[in-house]
N, C-alpha and C. Protein backbone atom coordinates (compact mmCIF):
# COMPACT_ATOMS: atom_id res chain seq x y z
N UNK A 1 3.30 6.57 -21.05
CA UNK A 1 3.36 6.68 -19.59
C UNK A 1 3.88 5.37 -19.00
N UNK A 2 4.40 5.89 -18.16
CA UNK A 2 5.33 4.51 -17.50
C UNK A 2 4.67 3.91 -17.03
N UNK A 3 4.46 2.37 -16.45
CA UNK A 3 3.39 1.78 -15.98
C UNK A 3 4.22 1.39 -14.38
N UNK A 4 3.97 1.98 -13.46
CA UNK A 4 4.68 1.95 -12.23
C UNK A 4 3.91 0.74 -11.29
N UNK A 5 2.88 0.68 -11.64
CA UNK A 5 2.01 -0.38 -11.00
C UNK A 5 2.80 -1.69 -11.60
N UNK A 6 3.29 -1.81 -12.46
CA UNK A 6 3.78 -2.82 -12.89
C UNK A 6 5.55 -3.19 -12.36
N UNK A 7 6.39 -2.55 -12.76
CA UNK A 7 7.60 -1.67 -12.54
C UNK A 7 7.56 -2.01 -10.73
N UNK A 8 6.90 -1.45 -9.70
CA UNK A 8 7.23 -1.53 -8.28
C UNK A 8 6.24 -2.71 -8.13
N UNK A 9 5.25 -3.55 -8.60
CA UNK A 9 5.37 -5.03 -8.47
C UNK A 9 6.72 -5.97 -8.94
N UNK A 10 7.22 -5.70 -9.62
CA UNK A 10 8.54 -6.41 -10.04
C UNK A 10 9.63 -6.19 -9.21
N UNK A 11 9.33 -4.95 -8.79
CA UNK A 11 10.53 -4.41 -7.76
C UNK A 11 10.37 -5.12 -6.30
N UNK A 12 8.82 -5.14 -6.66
CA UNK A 12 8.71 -5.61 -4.52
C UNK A 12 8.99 -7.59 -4.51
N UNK A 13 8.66 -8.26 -5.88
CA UNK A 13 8.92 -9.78 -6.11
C UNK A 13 10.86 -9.85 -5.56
N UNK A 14 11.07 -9.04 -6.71
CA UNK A 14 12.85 -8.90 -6.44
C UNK A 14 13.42 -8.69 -4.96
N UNK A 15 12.85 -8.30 -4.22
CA UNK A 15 13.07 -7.53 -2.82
C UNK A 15 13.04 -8.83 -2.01
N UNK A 16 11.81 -9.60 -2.51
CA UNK A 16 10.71 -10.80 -1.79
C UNK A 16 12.01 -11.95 -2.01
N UNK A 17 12.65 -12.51 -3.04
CA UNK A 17 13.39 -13.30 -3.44
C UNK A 17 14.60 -13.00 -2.48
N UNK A 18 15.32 -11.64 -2.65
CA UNK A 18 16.14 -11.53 -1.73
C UNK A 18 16.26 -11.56 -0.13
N UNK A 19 15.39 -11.11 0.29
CA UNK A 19 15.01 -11.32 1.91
C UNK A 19 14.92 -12.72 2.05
N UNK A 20 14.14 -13.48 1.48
CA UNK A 20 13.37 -14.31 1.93
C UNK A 20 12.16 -14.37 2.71
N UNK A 21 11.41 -15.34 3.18
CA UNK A 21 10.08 -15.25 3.63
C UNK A 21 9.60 -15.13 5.26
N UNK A 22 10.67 -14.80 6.04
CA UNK A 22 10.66 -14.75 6.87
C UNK A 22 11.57 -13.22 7.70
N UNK A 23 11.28 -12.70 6.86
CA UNK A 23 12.10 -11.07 6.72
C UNK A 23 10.83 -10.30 7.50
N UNK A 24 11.35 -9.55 8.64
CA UNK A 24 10.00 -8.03 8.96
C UNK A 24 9.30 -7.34 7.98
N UNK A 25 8.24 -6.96 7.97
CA UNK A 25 7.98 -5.66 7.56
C UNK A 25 6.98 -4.76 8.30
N UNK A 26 6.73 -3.52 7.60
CA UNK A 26 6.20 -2.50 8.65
C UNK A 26 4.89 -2.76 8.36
N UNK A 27 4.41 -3.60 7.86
CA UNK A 27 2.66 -4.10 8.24
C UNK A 27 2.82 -4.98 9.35
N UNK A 28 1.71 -4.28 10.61
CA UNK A 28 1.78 -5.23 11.81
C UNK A 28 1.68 -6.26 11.92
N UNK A 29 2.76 -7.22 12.37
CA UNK A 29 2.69 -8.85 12.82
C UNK A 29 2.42 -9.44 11.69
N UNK A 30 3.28 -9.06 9.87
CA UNK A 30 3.14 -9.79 9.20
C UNK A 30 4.38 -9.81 8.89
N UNK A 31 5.07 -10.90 8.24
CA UNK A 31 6.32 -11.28 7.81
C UNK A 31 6.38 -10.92 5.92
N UNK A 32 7.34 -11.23 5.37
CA UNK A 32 7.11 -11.28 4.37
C UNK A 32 6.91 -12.28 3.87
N UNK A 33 6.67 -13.57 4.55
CA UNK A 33 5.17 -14.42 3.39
C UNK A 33 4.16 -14.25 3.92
N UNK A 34 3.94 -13.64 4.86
CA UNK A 34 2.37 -12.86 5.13
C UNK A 34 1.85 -11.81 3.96
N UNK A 35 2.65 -10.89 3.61
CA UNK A 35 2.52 -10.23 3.07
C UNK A 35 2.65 -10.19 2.04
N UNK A 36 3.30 -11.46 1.16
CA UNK A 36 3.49 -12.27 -0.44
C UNK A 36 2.04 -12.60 -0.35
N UNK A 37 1.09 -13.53 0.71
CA UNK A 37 0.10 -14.29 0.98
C UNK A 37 -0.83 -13.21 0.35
N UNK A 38 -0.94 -12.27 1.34
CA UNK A 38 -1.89 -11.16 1.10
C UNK A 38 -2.41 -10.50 -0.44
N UNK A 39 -0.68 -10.41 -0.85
CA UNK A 39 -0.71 -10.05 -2.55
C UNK A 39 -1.51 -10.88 -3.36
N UNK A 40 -1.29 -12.19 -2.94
CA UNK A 40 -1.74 -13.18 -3.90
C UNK A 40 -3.48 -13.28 -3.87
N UNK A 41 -3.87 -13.39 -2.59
CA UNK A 41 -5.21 -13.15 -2.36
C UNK A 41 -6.00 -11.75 -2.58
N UNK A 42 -5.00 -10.98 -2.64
CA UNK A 42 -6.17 -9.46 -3.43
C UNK A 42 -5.86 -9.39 -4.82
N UNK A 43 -5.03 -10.48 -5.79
CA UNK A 43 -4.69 -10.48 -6.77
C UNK A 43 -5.80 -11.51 -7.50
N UNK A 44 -5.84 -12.30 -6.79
CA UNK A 44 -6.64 -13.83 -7.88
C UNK A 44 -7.98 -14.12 -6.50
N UNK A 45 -8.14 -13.78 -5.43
CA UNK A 45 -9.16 -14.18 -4.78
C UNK A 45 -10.22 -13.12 -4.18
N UNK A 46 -10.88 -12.52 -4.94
CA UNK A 46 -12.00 -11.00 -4.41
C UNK A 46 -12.35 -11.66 -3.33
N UNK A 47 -13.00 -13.21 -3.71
CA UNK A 47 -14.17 -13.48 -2.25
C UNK A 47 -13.57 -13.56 -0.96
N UNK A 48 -12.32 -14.03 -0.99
CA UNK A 48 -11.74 -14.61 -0.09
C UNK A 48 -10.91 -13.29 0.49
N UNK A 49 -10.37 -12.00 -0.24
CA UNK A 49 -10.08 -10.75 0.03
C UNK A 49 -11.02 -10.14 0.52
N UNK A 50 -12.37 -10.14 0.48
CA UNK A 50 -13.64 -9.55 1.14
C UNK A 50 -13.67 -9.77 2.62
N UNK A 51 -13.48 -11.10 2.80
CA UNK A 51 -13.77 -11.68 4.05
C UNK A 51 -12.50 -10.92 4.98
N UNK A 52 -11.65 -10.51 4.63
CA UNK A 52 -10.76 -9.83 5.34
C UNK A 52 -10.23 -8.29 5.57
N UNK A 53 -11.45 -7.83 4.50
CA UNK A 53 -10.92 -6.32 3.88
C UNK A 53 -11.90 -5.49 4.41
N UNK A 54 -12.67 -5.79 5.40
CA UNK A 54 -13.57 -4.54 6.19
C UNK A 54 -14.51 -5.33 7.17
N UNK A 55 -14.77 -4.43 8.17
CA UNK A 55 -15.33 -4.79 9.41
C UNK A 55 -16.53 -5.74 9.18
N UNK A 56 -17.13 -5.26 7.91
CA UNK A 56 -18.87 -5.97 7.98
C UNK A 56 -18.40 -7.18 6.93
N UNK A 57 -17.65 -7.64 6.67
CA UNK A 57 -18.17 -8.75 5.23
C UNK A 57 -16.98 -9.75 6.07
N UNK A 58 -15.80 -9.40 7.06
CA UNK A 58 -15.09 -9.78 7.72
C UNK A 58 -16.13 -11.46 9.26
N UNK A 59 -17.24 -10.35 9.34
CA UNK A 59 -18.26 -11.07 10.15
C UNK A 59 -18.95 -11.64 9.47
N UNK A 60 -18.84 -12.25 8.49
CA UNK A 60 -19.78 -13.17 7.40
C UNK A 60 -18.86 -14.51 7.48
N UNK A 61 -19.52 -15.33 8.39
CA UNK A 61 -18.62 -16.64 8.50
C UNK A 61 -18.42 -17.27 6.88
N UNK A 62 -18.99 -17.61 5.93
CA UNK A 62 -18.45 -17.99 4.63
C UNK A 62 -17.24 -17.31 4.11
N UNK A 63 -17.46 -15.99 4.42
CA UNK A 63 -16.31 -15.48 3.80
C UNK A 63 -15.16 -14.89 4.81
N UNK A 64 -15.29 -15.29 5.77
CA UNK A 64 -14.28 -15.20 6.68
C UNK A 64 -13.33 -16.58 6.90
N UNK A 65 -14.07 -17.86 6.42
CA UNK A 65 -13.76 -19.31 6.21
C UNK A 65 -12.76 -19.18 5.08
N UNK A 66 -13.45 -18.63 4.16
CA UNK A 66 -13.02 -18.67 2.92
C UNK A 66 -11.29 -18.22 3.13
N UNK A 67 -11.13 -17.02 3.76
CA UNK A 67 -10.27 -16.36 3.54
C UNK A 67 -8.69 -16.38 4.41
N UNK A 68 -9.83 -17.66 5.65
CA UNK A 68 -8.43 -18.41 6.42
C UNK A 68 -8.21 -19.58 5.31
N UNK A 69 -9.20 -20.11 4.77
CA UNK A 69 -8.19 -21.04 3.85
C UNK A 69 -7.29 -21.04 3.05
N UNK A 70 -7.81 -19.46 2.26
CA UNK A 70 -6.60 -19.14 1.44
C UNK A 70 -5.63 -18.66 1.66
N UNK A 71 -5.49 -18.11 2.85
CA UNK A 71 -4.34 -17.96 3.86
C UNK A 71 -3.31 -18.62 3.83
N UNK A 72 -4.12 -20.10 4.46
CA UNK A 72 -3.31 -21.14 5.38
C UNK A 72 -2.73 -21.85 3.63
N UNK A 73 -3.80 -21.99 2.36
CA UNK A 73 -2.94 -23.04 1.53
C UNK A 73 -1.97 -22.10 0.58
N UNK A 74 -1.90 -21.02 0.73
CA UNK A 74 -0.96 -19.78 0.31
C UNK A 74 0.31 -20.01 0.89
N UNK A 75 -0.37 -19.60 2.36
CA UNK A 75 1.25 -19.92 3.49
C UNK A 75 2.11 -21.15 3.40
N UNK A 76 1.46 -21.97 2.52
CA UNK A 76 2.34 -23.26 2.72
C UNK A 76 3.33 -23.55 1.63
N UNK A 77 3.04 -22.81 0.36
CA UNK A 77 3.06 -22.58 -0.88
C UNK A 77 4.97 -22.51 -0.78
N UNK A 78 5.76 -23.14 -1.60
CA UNK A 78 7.05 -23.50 -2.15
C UNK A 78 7.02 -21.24 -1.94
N UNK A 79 8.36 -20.92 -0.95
CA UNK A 79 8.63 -19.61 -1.33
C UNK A 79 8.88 -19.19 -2.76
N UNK A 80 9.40 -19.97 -3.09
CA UNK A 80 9.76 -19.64 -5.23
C UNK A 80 8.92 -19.33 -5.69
N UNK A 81 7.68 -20.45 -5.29
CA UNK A 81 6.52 -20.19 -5.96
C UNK A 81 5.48 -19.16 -6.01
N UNK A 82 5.52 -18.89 -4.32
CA UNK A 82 4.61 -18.18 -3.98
C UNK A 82 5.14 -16.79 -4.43
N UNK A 83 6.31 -16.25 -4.93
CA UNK A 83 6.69 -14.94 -4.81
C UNK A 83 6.33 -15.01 -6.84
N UNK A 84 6.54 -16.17 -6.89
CA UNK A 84 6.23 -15.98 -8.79
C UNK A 84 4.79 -15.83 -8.48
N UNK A 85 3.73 -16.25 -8.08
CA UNK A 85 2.79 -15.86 -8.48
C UNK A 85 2.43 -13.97 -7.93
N UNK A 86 3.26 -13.45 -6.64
CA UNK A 86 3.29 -12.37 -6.60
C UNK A 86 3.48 -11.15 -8.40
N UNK A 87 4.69 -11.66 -8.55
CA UNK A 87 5.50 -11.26 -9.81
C UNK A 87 4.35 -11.58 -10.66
N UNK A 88 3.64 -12.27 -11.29
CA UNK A 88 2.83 -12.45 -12.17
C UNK A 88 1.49 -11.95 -12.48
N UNK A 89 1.31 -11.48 -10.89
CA UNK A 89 -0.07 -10.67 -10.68
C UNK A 89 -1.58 -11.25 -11.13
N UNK A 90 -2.45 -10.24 -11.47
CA UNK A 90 -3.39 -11.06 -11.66
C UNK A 90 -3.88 -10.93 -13.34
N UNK A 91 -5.57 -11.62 -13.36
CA UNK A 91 -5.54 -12.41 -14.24
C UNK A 91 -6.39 -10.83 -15.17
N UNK A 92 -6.74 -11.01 -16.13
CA UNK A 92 -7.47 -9.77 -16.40
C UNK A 92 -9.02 -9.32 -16.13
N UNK A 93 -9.28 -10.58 -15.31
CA UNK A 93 -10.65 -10.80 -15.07
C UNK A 93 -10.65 -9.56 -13.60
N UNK A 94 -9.57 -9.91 -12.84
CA UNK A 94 -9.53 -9.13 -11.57
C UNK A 94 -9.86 -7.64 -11.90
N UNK A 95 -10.47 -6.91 -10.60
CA UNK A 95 -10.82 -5.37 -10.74
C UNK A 95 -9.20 -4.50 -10.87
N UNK A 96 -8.31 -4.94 -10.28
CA UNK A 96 -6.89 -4.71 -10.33
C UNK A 96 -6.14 -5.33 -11.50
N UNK A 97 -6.52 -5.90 -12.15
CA UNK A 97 -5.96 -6.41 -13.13
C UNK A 97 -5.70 -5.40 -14.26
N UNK A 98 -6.24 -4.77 -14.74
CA UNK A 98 -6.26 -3.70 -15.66
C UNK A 98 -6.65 -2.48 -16.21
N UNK A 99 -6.47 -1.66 -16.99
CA UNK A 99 -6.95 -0.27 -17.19
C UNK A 99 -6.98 0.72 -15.94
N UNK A 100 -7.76 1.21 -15.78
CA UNK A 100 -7.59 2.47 -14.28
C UNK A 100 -7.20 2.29 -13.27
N UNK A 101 -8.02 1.25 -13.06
CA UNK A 101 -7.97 0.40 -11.53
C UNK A 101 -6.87 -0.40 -11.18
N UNK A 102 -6.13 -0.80 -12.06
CA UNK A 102 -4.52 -1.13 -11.76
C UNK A 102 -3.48 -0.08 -11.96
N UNK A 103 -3.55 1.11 -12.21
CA UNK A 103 -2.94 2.15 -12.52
C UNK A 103 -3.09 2.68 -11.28
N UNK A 104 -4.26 3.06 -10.34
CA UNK A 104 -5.01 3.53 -9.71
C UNK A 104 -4.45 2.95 -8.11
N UNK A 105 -4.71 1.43 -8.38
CA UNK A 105 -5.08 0.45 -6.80
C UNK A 105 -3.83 0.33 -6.85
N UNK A 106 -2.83 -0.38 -7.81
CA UNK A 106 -1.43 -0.80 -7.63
C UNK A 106 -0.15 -0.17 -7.56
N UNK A 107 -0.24 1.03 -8.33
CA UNK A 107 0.91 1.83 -7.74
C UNK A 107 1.13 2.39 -6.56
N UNK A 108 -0.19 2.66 -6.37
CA UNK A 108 0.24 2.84 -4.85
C UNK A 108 0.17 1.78 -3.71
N UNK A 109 -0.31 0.87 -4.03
CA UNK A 109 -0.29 -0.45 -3.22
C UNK A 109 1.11 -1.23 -3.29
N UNK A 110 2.08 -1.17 -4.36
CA UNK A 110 3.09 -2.05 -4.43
C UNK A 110 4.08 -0.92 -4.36
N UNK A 111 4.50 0.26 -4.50
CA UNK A 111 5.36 1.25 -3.74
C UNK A 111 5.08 1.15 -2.34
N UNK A 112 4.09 1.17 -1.63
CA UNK A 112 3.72 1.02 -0.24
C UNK A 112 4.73 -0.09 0.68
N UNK A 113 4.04 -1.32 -0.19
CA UNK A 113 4.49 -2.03 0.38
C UNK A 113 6.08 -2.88 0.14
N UNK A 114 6.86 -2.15 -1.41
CA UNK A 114 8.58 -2.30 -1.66
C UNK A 114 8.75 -1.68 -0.12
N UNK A 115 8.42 -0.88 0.71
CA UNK A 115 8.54 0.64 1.37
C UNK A 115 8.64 -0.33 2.55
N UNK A 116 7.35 -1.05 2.79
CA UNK A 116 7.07 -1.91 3.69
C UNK A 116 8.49 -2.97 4.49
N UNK A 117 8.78 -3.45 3.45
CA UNK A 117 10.05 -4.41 3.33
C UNK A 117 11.27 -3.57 3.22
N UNK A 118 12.00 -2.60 2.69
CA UNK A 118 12.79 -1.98 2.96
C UNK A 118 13.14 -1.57 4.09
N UNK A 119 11.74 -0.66 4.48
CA UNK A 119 12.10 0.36 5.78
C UNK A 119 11.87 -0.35 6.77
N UNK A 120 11.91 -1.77 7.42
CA UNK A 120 11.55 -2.56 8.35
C UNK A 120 13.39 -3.05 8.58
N UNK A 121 14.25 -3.05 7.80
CA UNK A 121 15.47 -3.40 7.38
C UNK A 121 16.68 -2.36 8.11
N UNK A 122 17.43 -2.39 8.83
CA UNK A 122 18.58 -1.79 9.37
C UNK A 122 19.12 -0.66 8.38
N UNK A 123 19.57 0.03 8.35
CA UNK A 123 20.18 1.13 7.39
C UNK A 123 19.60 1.42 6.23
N UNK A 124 18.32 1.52 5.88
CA UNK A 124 17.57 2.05 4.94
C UNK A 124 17.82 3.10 4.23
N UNK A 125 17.68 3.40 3.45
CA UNK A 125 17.90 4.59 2.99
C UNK A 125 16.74 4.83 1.76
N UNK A 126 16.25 6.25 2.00
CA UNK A 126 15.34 6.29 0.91
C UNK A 126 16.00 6.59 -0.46
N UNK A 127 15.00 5.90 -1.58
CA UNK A 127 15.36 5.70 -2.83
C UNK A 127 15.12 7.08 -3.88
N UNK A 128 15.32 7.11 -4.63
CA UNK A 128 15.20 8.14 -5.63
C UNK A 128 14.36 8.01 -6.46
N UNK A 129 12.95 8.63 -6.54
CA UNK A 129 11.65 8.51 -7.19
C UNK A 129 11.84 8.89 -8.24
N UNK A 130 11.24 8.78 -8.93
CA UNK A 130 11.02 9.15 -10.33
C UNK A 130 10.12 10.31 -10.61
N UNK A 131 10.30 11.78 -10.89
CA UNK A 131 9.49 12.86 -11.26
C UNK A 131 7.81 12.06 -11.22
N UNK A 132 7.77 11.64 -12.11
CA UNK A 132 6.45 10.76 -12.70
C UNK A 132 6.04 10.20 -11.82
N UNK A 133 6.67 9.39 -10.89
CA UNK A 133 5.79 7.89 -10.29
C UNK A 133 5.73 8.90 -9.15
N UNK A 134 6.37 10.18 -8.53
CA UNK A 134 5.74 11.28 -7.76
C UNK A 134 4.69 11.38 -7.91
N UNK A 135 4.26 11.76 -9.30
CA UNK A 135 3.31 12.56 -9.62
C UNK A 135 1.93 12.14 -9.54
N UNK A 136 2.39 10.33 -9.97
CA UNK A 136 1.20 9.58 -9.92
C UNK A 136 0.76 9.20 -8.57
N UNK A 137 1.62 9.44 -7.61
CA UNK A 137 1.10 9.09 -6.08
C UNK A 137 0.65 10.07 -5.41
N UNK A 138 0.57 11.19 -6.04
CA UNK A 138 0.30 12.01 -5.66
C UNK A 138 -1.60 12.50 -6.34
N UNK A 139 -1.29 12.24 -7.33
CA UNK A 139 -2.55 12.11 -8.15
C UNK A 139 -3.61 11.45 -7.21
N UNK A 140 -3.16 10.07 -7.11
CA UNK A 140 -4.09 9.25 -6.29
C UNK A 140 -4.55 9.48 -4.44
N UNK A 141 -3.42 10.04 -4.35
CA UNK A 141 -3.78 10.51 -2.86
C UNK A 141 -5.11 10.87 -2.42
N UNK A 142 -5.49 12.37 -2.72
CA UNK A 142 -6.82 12.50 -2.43
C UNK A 142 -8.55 10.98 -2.84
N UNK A 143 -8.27 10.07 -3.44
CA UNK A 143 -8.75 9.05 -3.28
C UNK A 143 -8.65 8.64 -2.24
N UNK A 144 -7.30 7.73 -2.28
CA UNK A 144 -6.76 7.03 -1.31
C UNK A 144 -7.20 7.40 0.15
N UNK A 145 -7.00 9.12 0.55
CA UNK A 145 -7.71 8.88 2.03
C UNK A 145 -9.08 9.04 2.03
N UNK A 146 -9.82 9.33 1.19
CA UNK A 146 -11.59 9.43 1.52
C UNK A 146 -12.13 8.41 2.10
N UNK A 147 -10.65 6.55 1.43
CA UNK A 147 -11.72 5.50 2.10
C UNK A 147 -10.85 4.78 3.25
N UNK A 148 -12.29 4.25 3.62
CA UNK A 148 -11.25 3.87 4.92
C UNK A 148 -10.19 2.28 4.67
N UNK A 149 -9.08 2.01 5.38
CA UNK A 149 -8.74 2.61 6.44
C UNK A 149 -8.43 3.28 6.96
N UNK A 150 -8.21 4.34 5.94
CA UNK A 150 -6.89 5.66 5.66
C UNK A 150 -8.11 6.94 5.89
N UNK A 151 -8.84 7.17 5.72
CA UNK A 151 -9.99 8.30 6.30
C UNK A 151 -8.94 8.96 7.59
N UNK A 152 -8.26 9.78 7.27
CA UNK A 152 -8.29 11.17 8.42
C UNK A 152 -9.79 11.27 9.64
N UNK A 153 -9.33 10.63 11.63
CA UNK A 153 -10.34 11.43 12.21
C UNK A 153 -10.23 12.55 11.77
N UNK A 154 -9.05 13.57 12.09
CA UNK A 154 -9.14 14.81 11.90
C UNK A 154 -8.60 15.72 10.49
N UNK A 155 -9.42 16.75 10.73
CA UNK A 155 -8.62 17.71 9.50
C UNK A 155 -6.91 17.67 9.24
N UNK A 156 -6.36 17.62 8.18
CA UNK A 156 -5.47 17.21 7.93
C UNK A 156 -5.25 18.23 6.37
N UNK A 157 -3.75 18.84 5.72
CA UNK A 157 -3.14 19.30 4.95
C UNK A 157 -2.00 18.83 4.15
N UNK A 158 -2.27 18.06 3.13
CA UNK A 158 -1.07 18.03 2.98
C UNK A 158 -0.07 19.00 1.52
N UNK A 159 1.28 18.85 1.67
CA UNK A 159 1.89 20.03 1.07
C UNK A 159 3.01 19.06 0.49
N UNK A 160 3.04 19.45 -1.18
CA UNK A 160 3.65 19.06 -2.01
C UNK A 160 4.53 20.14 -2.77
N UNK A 161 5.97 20.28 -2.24
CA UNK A 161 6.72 21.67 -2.71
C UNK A 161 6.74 21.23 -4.00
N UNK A 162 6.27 22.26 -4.94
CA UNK A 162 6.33 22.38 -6.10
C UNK A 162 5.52 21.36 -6.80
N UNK A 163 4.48 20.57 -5.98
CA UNK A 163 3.62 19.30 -6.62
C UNK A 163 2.34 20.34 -6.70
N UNK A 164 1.78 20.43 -5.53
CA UNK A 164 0.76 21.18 -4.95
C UNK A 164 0.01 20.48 -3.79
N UNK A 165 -0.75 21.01 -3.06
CA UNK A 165 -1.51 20.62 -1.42
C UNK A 165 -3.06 20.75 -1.74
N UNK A 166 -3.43 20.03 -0.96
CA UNK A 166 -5.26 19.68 -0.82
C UNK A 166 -5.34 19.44 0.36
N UNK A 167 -6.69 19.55 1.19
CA UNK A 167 -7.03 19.32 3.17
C UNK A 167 -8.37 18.70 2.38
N UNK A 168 -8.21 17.82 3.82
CA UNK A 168 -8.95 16.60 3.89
C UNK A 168 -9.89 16.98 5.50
N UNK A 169 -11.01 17.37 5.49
CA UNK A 169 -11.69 17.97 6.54
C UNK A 169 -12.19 18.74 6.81
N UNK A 170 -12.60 19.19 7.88
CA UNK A 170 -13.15 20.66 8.19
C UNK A 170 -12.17 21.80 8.28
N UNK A 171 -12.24 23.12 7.68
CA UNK A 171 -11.52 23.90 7.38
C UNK A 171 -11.88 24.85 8.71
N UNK A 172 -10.79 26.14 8.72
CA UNK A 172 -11.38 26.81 10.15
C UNK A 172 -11.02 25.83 10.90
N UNK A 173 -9.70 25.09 11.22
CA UNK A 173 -9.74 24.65 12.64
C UNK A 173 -8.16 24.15 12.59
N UNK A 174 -7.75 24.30 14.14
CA UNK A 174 -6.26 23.90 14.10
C UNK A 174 -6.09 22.30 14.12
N UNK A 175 -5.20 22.21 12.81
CA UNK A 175 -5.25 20.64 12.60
C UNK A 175 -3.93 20.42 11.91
N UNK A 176 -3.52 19.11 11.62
CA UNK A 176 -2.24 19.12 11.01
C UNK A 176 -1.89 19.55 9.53
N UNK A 177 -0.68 19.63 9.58
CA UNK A 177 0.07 20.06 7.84
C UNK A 177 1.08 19.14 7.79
N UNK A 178 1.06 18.34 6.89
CA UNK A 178 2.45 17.34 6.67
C UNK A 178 2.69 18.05 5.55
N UNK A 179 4.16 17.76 5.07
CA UNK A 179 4.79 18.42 3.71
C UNK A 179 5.88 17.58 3.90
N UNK A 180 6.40 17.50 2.64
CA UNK A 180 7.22 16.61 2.43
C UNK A 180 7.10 16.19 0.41
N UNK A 181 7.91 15.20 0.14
CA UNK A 181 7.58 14.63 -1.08
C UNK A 181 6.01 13.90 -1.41
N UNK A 182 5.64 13.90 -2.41
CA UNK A 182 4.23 12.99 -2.74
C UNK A 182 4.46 11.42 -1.86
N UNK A 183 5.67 11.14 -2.19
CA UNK A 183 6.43 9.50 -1.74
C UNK A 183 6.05 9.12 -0.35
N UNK A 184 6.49 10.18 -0.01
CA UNK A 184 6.56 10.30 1.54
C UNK A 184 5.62 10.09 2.20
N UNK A 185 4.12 11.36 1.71
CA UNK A 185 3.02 11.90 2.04
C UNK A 185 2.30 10.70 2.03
N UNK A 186 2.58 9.81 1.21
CA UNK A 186 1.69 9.06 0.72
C UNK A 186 2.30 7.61 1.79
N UNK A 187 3.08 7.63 2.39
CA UNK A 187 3.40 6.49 3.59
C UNK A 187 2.77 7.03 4.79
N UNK A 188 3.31 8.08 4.90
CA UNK A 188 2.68 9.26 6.32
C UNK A 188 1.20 8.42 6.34
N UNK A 189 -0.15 8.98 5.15
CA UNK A 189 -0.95 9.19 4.95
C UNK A 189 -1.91 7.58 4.94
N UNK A 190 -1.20 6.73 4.80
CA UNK A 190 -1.22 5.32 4.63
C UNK A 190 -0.40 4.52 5.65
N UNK A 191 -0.91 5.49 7.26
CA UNK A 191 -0.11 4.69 8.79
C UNK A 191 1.20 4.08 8.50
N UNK A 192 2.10 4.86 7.90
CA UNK A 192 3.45 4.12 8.36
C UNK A 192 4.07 6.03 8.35
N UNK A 193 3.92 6.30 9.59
CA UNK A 193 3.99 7.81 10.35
C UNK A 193 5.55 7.74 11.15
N UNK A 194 5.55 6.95 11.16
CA UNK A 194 7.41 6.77 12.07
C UNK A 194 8.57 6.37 10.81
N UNK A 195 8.27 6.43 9.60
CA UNK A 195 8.81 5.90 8.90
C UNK A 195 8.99 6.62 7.72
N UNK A 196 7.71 7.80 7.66
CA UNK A 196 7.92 8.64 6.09
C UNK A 196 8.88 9.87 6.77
N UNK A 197 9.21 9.85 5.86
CA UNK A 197 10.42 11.59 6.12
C UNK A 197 9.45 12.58 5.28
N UNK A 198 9.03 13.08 6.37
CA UNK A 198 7.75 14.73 6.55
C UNK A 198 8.08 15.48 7.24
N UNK A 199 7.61 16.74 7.43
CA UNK A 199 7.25 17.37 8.12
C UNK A 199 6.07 17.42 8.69
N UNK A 200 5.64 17.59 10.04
CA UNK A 200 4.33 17.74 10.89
C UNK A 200 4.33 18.60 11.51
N UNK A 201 3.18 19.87 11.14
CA UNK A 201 3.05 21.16 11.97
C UNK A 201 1.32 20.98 12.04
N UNK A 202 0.89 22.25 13.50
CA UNK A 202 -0.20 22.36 13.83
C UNK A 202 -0.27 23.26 13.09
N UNK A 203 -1.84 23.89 12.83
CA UNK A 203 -1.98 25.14 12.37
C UNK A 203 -3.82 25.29 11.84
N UNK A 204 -4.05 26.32 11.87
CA UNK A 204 -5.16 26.97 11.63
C UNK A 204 -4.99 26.62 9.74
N UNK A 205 -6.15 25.30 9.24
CA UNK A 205 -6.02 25.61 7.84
C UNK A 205 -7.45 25.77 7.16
C-alpha cells in the first residue's frame, strides 16, 4: 500500500520551497510559514500543539506560553530550514509519527493542506488523484467529522459515485447532500466549502 501520508508530505515541502514563505493559503490569516510553523509544531511539539488545538487546554496559560514560543522561534527559523524540517516530519516517538495514526492523521492532513497552498494560487486547477489515495480519504472521513472542529451542526450526506455515502446526524430531516469525489468531500467537509468542486443539495435523508 502506498504510503500517501508520506508521498503528499513531500509533495506539500516541494510546493513550500517553490512559493516561498510568504505565499497565501486557504487557512485563515496564515501564510505559508505560518503554516510550515504549524507542521512543525504538531510534528515534534504535542505540549506546545495542545495549547493551541482546542478551546479548554488553549486557556491553560503554561501551555498557551508554551505554544507562542514555539511559534515565534519556528517563525524565525532560516525558510530552507524550516521547510526541511517540514519534509522530515516527525520523530517516531510522536502519536503521528507512525503505524495507524500516521496513515490515519497525515494523509489527510497533508493532502488538505498541498490543497491549502495550491487553491489559494490564481489558475488552479485540480489534480488527478490516485484511485487509492481516494479511497483512503475517504476511508477516514467518517472519523474525521465526529471530532471537532469538523463535527457537522447539522445533518449532513455525503455521496461518493461509485465510492459509497454515509450521514452524519439525525436522519428524518431536510438537511444537506454533498457528492462529489472522496478528494473533494473531504475539503468541503474540512471548511474549505468555496473551494472543493461538489455538489450541494437539500433533501429529506
Amino acid at each position: 500500500m502506498t504510503n500517501f501520508a508520506r508521498s503528499e508530505r513531500l509533495a506539500l515541502a516541494a510546493l513550500l520551497r517553490e512559493v516561498g514563505p510568504d505565499a497565501p493559503t486557504l487557512c485563515d490569516g496564515w501564510s505559508t510559514r505560518d503554516l510550515a510553523v504549524h507542521i512543525v509544531i504538531r510534528d515534534r511539539y504535542p505540549s506546545a500543539m495542545a495549547g493551541e488545538a482546542s478551546e479548554v487546554t488553549a486557556k491553560i496559560p503554561f501551555l498557551n506560553k508554551r505554544a507562542e514560543q514555539r511559534r515565534r522561534e519556528l517563525g524565525e527559523l532560516d525558510w530552507k530550514q524550516l521547510v526541511g524540517m517540514v519534509a522530515e516530519g516527525p520523530g517516531m516517538l510522536s502519536p503521528v509519527g507512525w503505524g495507524p495514526g500516521e496513515i490515519l492523521a497525515n494523509t489527510v492532513e497533508f493532502y488538505v493542506h498541498v490543497e491549502d497552498v495550491r487553491r489559494a494560487r490564481r489558475g488552479w486547477t485540480r489534480r488527478n488523484i490516485l484511485p487509492e489515495l481516494e479511497q483512503q480519504l475517504w476511508s477516514a472521513l467518517p472519523t474525521m467529522v465526529r471530532l471537532p472542529p469538523w463535527r457537522p451542526e447539522t445533518a449532513v450526506k455525503f455521496i461518493a459515485p461509485g465510492v459509497g455515502e454515509f450521514s452524519f446526524g439525525k436522519t428524518d430531516v431536510k438537511s444537506k447532500v454533498v457528492s462529489g469525489k472522496p478528494s473533494e468531500i473531504v475539503l468541503y467537509a474540512l471548511g474549505r466549502q468555496e473551494q472543493a468542486q461538489v455538489e450541494v443539495r437539500s433533501e429529506k435523508i
